[in-house]
N, C-alpha and C. Protein backbone atom coordinates (compact mmCIF):
# COMPACT_ATOMS: atom_id res chain seq x y z
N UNK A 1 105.97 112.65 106.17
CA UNK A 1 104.53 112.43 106.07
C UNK A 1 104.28 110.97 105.69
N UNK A 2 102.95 110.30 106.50
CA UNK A 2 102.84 109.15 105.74
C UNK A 2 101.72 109.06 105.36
N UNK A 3 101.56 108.26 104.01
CA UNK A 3 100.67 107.58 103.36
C UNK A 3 99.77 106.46 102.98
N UNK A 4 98.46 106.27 102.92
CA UNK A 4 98.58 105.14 102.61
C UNK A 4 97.53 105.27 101.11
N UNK A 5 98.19 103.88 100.75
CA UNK A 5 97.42 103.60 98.96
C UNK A 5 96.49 102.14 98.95
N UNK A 6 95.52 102.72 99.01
CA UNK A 6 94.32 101.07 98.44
C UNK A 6 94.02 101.13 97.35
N UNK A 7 93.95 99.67 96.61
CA UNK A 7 93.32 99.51 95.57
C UNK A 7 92.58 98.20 95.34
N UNK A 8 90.96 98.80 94.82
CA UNK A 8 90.38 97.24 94.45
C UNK A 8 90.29 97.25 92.74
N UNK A 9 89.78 96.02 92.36
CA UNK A 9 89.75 95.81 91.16
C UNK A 9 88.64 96.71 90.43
N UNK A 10 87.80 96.82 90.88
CA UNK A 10 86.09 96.56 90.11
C UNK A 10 85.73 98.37 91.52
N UNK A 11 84.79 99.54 90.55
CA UNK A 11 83.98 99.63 91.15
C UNK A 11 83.05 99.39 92.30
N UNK A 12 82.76 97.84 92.27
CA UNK A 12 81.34 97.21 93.23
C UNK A 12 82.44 96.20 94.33
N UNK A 13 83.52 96.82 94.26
CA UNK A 13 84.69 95.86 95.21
C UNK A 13 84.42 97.38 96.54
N UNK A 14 84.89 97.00 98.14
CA UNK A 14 85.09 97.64 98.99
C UNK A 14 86.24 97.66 99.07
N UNK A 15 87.13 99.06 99.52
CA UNK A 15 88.38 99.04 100.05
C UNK A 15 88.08 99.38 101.40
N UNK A 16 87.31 99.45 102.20
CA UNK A 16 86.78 99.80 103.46
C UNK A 16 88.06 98.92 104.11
N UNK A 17 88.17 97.44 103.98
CA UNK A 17 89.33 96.54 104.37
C UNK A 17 90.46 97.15 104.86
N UNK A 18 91.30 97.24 103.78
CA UNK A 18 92.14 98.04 103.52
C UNK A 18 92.44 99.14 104.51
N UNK A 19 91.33 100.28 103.86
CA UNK A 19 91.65 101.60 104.82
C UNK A 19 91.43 101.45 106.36
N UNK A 20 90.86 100.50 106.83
CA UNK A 20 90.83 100.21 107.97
C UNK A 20 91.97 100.05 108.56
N UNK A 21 92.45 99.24 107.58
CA UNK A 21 94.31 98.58 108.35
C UNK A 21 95.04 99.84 108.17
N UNK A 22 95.11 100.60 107.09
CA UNK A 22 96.03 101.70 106.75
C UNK A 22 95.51 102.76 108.02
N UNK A 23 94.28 103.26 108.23
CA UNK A 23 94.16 104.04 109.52
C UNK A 23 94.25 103.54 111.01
N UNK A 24 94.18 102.14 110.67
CA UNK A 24 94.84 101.49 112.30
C UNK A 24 96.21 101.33 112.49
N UNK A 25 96.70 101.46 111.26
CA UNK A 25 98.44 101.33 111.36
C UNK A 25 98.74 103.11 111.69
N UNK A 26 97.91 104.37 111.77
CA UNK A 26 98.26 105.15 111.91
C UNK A 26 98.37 106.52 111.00
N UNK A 27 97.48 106.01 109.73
CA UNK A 27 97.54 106.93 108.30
C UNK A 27 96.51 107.36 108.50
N UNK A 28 96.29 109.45 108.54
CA UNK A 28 95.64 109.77 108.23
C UNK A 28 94.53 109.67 107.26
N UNK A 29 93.17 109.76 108.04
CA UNK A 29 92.30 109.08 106.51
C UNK A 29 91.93 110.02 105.27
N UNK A 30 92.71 111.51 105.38
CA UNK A 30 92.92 112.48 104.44
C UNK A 30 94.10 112.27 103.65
N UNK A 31 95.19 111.05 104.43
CA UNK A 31 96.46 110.99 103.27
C UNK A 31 96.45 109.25 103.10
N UNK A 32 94.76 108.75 102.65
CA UNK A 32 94.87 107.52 102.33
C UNK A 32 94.31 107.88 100.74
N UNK A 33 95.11 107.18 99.40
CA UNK A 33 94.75 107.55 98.43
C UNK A 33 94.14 106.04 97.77
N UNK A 34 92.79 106.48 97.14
CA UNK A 34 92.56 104.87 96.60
C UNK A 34 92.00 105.08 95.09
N UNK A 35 92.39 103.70 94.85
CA UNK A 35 91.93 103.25 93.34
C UNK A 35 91.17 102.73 92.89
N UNK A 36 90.53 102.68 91.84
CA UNK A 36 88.94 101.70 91.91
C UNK A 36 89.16 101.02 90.29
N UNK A 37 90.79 100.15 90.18
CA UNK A 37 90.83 99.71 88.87
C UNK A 37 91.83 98.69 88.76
N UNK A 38 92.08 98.35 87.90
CA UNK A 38 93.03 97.18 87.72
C UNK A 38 94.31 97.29 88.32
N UNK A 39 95.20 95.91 88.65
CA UNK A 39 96.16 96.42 88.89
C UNK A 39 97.39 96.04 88.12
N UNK A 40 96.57 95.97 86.87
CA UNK A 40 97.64 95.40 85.62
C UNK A 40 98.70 96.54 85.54
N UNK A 41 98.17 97.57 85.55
CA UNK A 41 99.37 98.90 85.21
C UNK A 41 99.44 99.61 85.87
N UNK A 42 100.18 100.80 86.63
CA UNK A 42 100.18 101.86 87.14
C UNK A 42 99.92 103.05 86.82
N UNK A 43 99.29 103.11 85.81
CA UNK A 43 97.87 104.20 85.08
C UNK A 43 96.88 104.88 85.44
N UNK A 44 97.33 104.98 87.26
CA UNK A 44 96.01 105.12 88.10
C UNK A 44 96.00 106.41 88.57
N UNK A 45 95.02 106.94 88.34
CA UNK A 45 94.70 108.43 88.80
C UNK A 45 95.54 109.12 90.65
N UNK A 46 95.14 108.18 91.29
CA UNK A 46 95.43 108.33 92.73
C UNK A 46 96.81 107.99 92.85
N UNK A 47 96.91 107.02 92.34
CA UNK A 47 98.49 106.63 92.28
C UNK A 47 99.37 107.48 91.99
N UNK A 48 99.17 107.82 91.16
CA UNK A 48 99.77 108.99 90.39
C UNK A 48 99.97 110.62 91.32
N UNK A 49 98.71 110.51 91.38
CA UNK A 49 98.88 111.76 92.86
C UNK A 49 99.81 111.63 93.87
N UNK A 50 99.40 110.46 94.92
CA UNK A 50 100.42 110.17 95.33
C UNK A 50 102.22 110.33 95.13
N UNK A 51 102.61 109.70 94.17
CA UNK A 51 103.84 109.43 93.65
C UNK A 51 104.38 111.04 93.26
N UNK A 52 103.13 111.81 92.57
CA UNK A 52 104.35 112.93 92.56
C UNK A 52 103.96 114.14 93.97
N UNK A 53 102.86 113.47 95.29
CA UNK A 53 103.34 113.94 96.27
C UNK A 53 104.41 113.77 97.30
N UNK A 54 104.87 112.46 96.85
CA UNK A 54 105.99 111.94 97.59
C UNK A 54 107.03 112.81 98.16
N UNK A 55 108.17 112.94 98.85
CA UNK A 55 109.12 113.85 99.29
C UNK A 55 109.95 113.19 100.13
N UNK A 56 111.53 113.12 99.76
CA UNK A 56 112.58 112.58 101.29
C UNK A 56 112.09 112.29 102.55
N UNK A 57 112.06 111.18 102.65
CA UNK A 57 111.93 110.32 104.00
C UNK A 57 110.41 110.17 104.18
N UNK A 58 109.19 110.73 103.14
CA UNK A 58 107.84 110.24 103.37
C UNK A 58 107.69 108.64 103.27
N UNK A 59 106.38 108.22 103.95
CA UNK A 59 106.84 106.68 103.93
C UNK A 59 104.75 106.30 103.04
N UNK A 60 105.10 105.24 102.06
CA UNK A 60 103.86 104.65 101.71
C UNK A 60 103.28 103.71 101.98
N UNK A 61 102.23 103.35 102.83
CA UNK A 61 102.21 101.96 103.08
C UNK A 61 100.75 101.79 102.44
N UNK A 62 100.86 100.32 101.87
CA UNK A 62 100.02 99.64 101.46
C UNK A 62 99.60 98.12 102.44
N UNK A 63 98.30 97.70 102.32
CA UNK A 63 98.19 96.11 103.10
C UNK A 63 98.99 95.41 102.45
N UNK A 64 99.17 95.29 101.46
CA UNK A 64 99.62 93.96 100.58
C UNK A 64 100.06 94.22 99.52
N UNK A 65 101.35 93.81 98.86
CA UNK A 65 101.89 94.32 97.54
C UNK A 65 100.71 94.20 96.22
N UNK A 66 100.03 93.05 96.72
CA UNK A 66 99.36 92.82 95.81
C UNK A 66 98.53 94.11 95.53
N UNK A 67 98.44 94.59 96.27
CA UNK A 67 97.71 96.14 96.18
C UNK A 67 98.06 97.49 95.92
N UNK A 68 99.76 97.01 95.68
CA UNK A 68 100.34 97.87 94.85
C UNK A 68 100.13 97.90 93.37
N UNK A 69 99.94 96.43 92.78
CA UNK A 69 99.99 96.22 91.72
C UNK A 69 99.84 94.38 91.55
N UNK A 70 100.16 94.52 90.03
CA UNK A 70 99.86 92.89 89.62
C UNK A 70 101.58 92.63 88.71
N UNK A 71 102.01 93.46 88.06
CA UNK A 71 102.52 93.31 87.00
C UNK A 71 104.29 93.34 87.79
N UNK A 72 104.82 92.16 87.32
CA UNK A 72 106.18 91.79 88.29
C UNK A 72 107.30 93.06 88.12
N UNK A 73 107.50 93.22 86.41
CA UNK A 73 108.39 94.11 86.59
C UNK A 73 108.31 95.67 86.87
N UNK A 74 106.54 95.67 86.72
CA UNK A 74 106.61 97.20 87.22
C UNK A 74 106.01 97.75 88.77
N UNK A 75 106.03 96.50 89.62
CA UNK A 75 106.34 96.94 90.72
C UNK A 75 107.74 97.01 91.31
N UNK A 76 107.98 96.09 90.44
CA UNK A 76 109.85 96.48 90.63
C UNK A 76 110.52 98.02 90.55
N UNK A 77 109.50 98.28 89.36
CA UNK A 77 109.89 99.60 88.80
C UNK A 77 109.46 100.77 90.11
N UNK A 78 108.05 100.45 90.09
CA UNK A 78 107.86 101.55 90.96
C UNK A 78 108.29 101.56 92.59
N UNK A 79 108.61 100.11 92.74
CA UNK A 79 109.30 100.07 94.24
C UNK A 79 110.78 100.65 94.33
N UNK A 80 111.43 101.00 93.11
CA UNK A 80 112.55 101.74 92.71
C UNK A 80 112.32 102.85 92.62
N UNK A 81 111.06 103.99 92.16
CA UNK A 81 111.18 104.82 92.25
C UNK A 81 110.62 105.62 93.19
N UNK A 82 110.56 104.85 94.27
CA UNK A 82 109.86 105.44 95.42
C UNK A 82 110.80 105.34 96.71
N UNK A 83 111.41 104.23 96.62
CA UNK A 83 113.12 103.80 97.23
C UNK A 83 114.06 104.83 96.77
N UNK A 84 114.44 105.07 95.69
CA UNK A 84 115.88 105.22 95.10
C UNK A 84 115.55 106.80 94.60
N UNK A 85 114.77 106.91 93.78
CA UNK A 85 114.20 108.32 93.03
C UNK A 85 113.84 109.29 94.07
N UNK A 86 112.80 108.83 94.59
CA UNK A 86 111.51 109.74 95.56
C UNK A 86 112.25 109.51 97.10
N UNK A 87 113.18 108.68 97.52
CA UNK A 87 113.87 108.42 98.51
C UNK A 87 112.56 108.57 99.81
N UNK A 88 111.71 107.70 99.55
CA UNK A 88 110.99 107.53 100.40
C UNK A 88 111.22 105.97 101.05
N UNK A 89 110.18 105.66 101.82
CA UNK A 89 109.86 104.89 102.39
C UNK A 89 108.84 103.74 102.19
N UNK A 90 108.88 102.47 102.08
CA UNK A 90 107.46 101.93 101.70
C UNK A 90 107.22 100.60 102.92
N UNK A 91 106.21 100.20 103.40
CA UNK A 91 105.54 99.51 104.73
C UNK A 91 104.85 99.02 103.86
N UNK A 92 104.97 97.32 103.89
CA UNK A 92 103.84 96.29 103.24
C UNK A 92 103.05 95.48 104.71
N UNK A 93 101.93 96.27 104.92
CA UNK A 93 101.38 95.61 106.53
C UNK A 93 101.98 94.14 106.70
N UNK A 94 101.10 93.16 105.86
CA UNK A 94 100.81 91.99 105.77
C UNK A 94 102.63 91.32 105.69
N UNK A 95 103.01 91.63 105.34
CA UNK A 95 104.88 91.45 105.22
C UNK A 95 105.47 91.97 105.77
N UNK A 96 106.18 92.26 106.91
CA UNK A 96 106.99 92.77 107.87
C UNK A 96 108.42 93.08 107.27
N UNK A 97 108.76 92.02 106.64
CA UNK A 97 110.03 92.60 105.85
C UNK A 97 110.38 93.31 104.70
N UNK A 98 108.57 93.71 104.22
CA UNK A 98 109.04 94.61 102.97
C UNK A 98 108.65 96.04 104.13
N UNK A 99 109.51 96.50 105.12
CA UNK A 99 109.65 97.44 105.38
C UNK A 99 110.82 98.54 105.64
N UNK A 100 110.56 99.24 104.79
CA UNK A 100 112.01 99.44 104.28
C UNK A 100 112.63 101.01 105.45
N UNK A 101 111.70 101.55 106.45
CA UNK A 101 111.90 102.40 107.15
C UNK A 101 113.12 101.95 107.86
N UNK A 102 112.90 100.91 108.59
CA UNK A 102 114.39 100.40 109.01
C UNK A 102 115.37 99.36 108.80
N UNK A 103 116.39 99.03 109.07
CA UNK A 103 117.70 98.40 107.88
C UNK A 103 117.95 98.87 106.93
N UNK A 104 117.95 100.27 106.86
CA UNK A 104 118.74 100.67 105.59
C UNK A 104 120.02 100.32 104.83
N UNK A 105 120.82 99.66 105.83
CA UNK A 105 121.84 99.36 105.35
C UNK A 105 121.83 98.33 104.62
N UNK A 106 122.93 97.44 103.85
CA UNK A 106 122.97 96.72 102.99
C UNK A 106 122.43 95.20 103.27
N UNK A 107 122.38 94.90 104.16
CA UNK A 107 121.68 93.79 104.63
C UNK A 107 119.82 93.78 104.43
N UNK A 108 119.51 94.96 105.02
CA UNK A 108 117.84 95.51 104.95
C UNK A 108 117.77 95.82 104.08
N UNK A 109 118.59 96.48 102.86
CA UNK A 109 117.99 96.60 101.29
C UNK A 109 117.69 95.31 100.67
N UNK A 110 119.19 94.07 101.01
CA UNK A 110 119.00 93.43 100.22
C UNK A 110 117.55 92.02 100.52
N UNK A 111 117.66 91.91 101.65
CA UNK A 111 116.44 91.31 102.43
C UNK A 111 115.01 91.61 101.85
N UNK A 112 115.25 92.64 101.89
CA UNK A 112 113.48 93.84 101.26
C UNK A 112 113.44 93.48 99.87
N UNK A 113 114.77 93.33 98.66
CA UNK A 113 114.57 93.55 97.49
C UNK A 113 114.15 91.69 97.22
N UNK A 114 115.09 90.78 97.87
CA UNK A 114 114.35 89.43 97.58
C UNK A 114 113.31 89.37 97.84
N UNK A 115 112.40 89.75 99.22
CA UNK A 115 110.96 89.37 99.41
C UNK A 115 109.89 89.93 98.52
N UNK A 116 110.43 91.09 97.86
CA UNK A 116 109.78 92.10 96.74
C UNK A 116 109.70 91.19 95.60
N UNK A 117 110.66 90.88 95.20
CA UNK A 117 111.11 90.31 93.45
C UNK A 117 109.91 88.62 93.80
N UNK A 118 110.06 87.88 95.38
CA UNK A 118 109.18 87.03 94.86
C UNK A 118 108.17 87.53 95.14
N UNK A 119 107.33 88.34 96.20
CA UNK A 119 106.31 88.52 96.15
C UNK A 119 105.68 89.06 95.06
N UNK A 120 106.24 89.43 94.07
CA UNK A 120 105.93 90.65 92.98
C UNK A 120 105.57 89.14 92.07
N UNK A 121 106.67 88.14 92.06
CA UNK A 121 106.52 86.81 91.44
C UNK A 121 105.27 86.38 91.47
N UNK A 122 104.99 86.21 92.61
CA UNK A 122 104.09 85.54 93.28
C UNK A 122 102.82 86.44 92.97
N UNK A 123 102.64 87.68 92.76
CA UNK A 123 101.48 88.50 92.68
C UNK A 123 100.83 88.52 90.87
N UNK A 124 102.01 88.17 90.30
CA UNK A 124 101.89 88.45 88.26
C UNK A 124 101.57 87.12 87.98
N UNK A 125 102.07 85.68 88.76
CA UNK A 125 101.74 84.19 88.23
C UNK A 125 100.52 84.06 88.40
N UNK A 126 99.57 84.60 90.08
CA UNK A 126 98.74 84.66 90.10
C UNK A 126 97.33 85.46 89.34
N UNK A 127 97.69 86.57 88.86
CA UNK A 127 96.85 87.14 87.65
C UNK A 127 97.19 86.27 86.46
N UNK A 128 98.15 85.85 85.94
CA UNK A 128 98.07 85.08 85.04
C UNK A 128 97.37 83.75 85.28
N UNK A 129 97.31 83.03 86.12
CA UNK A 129 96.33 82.16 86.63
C UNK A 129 94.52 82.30 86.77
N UNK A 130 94.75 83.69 87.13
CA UNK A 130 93.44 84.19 87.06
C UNK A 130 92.58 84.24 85.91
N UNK A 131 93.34 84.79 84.82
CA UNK A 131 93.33 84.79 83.13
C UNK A 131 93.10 83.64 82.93
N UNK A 132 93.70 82.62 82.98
CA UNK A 132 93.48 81.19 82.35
C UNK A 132 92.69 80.79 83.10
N UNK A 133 92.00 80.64 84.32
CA UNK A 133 91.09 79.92 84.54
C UNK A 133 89.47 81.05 84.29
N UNK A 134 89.37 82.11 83.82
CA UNK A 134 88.46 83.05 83.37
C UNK A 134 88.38 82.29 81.66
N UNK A 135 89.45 82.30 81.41
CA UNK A 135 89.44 81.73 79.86
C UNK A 135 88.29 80.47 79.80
N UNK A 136 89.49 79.50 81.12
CA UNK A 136 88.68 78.05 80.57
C UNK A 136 86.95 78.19 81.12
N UNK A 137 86.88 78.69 81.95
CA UNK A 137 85.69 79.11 82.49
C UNK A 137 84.65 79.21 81.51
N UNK A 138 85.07 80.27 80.75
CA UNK A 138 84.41 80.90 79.50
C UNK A 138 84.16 79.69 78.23
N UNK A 139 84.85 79.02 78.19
CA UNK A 139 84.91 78.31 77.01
C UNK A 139 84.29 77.00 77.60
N UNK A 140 84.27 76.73 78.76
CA UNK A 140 83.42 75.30 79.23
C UNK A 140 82.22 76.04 79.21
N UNK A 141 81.75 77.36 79.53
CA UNK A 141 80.27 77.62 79.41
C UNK A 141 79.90 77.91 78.10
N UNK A 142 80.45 78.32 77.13
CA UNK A 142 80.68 78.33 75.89
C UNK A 142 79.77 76.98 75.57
N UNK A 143 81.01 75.82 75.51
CA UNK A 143 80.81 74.49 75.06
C UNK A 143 79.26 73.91 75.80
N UNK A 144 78.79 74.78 77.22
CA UNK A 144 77.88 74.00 77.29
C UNK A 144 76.15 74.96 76.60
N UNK A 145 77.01 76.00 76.07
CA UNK A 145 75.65 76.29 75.26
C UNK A 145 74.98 77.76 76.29
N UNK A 146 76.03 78.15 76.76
CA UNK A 146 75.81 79.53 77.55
C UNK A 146 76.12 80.60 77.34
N UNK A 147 75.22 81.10 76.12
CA UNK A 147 75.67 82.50 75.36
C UNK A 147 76.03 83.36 76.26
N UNK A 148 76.65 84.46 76.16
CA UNK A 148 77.38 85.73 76.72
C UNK A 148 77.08 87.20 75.71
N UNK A 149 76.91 88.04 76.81
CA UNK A 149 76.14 89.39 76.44
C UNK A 149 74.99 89.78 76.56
N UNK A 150 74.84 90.95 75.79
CA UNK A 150 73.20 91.50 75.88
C UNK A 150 72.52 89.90 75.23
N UNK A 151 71.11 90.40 75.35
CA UNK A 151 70.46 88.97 74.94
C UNK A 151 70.26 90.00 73.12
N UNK A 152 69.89 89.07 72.13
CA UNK A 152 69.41 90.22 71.26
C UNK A 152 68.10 90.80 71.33
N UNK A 153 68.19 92.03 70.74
CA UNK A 153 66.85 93.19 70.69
C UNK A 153 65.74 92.08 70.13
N UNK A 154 64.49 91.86 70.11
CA UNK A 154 63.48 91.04 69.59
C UNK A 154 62.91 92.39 68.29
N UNK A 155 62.93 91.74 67.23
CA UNK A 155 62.32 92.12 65.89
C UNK A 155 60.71 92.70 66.22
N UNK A 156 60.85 94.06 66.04
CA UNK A 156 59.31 94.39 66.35
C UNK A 156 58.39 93.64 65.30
N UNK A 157 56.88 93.71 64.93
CA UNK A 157 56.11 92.98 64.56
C UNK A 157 55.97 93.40 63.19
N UNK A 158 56.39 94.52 62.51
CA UNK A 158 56.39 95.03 61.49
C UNK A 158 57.68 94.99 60.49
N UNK A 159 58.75 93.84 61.29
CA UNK A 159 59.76 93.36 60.84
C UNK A 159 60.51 93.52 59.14
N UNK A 160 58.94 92.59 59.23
CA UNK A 160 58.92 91.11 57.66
C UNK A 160 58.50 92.31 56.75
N UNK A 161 57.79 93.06 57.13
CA UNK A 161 57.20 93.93 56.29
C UNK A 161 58.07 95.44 55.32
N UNK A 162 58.68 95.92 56.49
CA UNK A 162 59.69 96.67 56.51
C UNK A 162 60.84 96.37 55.63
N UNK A 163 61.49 95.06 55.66
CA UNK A 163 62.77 94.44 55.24
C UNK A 163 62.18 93.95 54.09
N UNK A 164 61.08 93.80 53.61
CA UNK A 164 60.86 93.49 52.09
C UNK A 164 60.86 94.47 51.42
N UNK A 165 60.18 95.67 52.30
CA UNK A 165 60.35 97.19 51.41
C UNK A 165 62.03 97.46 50.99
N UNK A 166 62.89 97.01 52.06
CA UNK A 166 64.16 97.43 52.23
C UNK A 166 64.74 96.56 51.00
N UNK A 167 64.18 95.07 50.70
CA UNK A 167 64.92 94.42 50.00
C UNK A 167 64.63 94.49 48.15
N UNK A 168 62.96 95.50 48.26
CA UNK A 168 62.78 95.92 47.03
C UNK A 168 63.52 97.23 46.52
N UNK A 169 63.95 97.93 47.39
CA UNK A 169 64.55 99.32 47.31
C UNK A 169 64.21 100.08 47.64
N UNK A 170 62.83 100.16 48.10
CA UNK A 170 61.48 101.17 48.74
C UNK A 170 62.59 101.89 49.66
N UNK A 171 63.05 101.58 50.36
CA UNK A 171 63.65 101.96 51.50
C UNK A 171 64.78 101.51 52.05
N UNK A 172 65.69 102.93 52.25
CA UNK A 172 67.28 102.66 52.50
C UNK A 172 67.57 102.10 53.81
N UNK A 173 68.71 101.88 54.30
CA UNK A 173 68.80 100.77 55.42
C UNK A 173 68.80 101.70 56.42
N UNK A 174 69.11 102.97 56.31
CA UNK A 174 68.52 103.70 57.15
C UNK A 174 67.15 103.97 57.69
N UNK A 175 66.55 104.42 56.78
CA UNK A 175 65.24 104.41 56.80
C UNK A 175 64.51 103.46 57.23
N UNK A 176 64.55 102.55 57.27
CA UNK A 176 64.10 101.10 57.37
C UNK A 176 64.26 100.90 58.58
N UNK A 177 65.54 101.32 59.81
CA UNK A 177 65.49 101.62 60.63
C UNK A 177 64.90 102.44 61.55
N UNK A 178 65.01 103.39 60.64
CA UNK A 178 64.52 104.55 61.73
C UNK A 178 63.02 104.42 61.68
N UNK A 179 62.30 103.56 60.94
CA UNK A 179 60.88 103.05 60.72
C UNK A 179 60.75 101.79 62.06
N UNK A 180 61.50 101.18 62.44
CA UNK A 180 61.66 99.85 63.16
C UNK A 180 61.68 100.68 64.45
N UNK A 181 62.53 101.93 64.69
CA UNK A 181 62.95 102.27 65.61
C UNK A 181 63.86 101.86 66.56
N UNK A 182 65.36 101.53 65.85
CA UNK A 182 66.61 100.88 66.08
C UNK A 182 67.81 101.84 65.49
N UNK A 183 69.08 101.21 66.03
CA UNK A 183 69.79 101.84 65.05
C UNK A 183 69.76 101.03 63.31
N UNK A 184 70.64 101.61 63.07
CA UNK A 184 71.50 101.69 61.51
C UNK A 184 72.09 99.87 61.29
N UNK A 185 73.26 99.89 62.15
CA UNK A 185 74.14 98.85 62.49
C UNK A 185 72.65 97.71 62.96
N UNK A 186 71.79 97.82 64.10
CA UNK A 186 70.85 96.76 64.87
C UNK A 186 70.43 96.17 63.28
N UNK A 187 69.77 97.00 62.28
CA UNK A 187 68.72 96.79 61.39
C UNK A 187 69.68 95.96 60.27
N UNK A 188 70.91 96.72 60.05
CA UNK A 188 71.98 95.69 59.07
C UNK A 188 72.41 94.16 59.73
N UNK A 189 71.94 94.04 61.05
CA UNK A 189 72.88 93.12 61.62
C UNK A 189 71.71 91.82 61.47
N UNK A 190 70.53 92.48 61.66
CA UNK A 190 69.04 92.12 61.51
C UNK A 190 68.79 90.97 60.19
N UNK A 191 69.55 92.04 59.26
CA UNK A 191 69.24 91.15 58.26
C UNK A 191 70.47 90.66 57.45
N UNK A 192 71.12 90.26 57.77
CA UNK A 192 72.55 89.78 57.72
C UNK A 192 72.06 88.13 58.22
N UNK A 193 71.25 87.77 59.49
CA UNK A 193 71.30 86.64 60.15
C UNK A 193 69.84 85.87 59.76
């Protein structure tokens, strides 16, 4: 049986891409399994399905390793246990030689396992690249005075009034809240600043 596995990062990402290539390469679009999450770990619901539907000589294909994953040594891992364990098969479209259906022999393992180890290289430097330029990103908008997050709640008009009761004792910090009509935490944080 063959398979295929997409994955995007984000929810508001399309794998439409993807499954396109995986059902033009010939994968049923009932045995295409997809993910809608990171590909830092292999923690993934579908993935997971997949892997323990696997069976002797089924084959998985993905477009792009990168879409197996991000993380170097555990696509290593799982390209081992889908090779060696699950004695399947795995087809990287976009790479012709991570296809491991044919050259089984020692020449085609070892061919498949170098283009793996750098592409896998090549897939973890680049998330780490990604990270650092999200970082500096963040911190040049930072530096230029471009707050991040909710904006804060605006102090209803009965504020000043409320928080003097609160600061005579009239009223507990609860209360004082639930008078403002906020939480607990909004009304402590309120008057903290």
């Amino acid at each position: 049986m063959d398979y295929g596995y997409a994955r995007v990062s984000t929810r508001e990402q399309n794998a439409g891409r993807q499954i396109a290539a995986l059902t033009a390469f010939g994968i049923a679009s009932d045995a295409v399994y997809t993910d809608r999450q990171s590909g830092k770990d292999f923690d993934r619901a579908q993935y997971r399905r997949l892997i323990n539907r696997l069976r002797p000589s089924d084959t998985v294909v993905v477009k792009s390793i990168d879409r197996l994953g991000r993380n170097y040594d555990e696509i290593l891992e799982q390209w081992r246990v889908i090779t060696k364990e699950k004695r399947a098969a795995i087809v990287v479209l976009d790479m012709p030689l991570l296809d491991t259906r044919q050259n089984r022999d020692l020449t085609g393992t070892l061919i498949a396992d170098i283009v793996l180890q750098l592409l896998s290289y090549v897939a973890e430097t680049e998330r780490a690249l990604i990270r650092q330029r999200q970082a500096e990103g963040i911190a040049a908008a930072r530096a230029n005075g471009v707050k991040f997050g909710r904006k804060p709640r605006e102090k209803p008009g009965n504020y000043a009034q409320v928080k003097a009761e609160w600061e005579r004792g009239a009223l507990s910090a609860r209360k004082a809240a639930a008078e403002l009509g906020v939480s607990h935490s909004t009304f402590l944080a309120w008057v903290r600043t």
